[in-house]
C-alpha atoms as a PDB file:
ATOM      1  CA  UNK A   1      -7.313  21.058  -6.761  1.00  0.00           C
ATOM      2  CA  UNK A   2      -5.002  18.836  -4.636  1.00  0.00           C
ATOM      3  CA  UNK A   3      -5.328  14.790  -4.244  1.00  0.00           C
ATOM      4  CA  UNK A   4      -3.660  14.778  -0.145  1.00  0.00           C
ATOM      5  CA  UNK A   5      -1.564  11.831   0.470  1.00  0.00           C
ATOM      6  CA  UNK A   6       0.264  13.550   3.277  1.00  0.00           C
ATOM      7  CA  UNK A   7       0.549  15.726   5.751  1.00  0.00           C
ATOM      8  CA  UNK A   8       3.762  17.446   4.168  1.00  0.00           C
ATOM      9  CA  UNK A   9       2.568  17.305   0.688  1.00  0.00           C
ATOM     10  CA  UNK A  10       2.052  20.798  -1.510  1.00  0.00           C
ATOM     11  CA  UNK A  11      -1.330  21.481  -0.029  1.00  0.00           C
ATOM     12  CA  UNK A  12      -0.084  20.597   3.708  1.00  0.00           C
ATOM     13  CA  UNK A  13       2.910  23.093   2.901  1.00  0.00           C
ATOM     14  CA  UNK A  14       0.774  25.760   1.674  1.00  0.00           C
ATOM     15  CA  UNK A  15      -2.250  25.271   4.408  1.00  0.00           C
ATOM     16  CA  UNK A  16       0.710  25.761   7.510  1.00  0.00           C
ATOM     17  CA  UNK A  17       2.383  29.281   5.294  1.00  0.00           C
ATOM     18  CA  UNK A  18      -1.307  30.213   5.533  1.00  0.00           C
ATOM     19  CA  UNK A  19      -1.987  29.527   9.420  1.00  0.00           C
ATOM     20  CA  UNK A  20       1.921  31.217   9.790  1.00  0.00           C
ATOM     21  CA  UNK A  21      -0.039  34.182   7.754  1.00  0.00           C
ATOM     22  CA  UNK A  22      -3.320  34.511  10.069  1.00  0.00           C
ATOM     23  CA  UNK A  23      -4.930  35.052   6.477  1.00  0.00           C
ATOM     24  CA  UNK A  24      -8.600  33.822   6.442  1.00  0.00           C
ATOM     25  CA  UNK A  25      -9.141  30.478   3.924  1.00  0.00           C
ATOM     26  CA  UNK A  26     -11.367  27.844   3.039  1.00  0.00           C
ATOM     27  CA  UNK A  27     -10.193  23.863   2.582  1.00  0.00           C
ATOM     28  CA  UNK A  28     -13.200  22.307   0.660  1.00  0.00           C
ATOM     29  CA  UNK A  29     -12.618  18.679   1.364  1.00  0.00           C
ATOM     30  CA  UNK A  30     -14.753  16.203  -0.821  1.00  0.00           C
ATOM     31  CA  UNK A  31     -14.206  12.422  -0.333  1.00  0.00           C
ATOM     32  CA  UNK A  32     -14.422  10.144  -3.173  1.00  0.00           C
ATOM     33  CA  UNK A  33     -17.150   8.897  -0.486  1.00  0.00           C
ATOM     34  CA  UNK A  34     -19.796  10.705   0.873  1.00  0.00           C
ATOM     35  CA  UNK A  35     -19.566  11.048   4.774  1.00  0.00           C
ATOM     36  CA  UNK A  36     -21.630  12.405   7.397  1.00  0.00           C
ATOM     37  CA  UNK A  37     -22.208  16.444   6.356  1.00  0.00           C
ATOM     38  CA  UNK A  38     -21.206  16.160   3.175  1.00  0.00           C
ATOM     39  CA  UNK A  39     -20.678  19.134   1.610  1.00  0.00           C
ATOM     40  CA  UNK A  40     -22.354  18.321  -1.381  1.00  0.00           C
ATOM     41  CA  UNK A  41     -25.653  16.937   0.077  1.00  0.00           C
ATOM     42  CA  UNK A  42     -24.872  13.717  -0.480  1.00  0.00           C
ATOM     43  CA  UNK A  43     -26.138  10.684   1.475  1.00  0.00           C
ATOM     44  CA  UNK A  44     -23.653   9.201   3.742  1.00  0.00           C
ATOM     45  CA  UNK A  45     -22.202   6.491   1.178  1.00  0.00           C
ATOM     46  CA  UNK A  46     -23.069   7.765  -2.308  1.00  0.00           C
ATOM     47  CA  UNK A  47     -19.553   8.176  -4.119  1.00  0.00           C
ATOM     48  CA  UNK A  48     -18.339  11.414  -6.478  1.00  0.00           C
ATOM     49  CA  UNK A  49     -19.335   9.792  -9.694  1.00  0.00           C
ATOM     50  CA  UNK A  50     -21.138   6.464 -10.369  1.00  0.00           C
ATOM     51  CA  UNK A  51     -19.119   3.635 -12.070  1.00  0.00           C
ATOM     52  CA  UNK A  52     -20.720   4.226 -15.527  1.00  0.00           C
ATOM     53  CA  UNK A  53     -19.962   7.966 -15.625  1.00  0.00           C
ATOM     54  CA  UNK A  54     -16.404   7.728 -16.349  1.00  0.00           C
ATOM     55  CA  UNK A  55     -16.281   4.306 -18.524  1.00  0.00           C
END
C-alpha cells in the first residue's frame, strides 16, 4: 500500500520497471473520495471511513 504524491515516487518507479517488464499487473486505486466507478461500490461522494470511525 502506497499514498502517491508523485509521479516519480516508489510506486511511480516500480509501475514504469513493470511496463519496461511487459509483466501483467493490477493498480487498485481508492480515493479517500468516492468517484464515478468506484471500485468499492461506493456512491460518488461517500469518503473511505466516516469522521467518527477513526476518533
Amino acid at each position: 500500500m502506497h499514498t502517491r504524491w508523485h509521479d516519480d515516487d516508489l510506486a511511480g518507479r516500480i509501475v514504469r520497471q513493470l511496463d519496461a517488464t511487459g509483466r501483467h499487473y493490477r493498480v487498485l486505486s481508492l480515493p479517500a473520495q468516492a468517484v464515478l466507478h468506484d471500485p468499492l461500490g461506493r456512491a460518488v461522494g461517500d469518503f473511505l471511513w466516516d469522521e467518527g470511525t477513526y476518533g
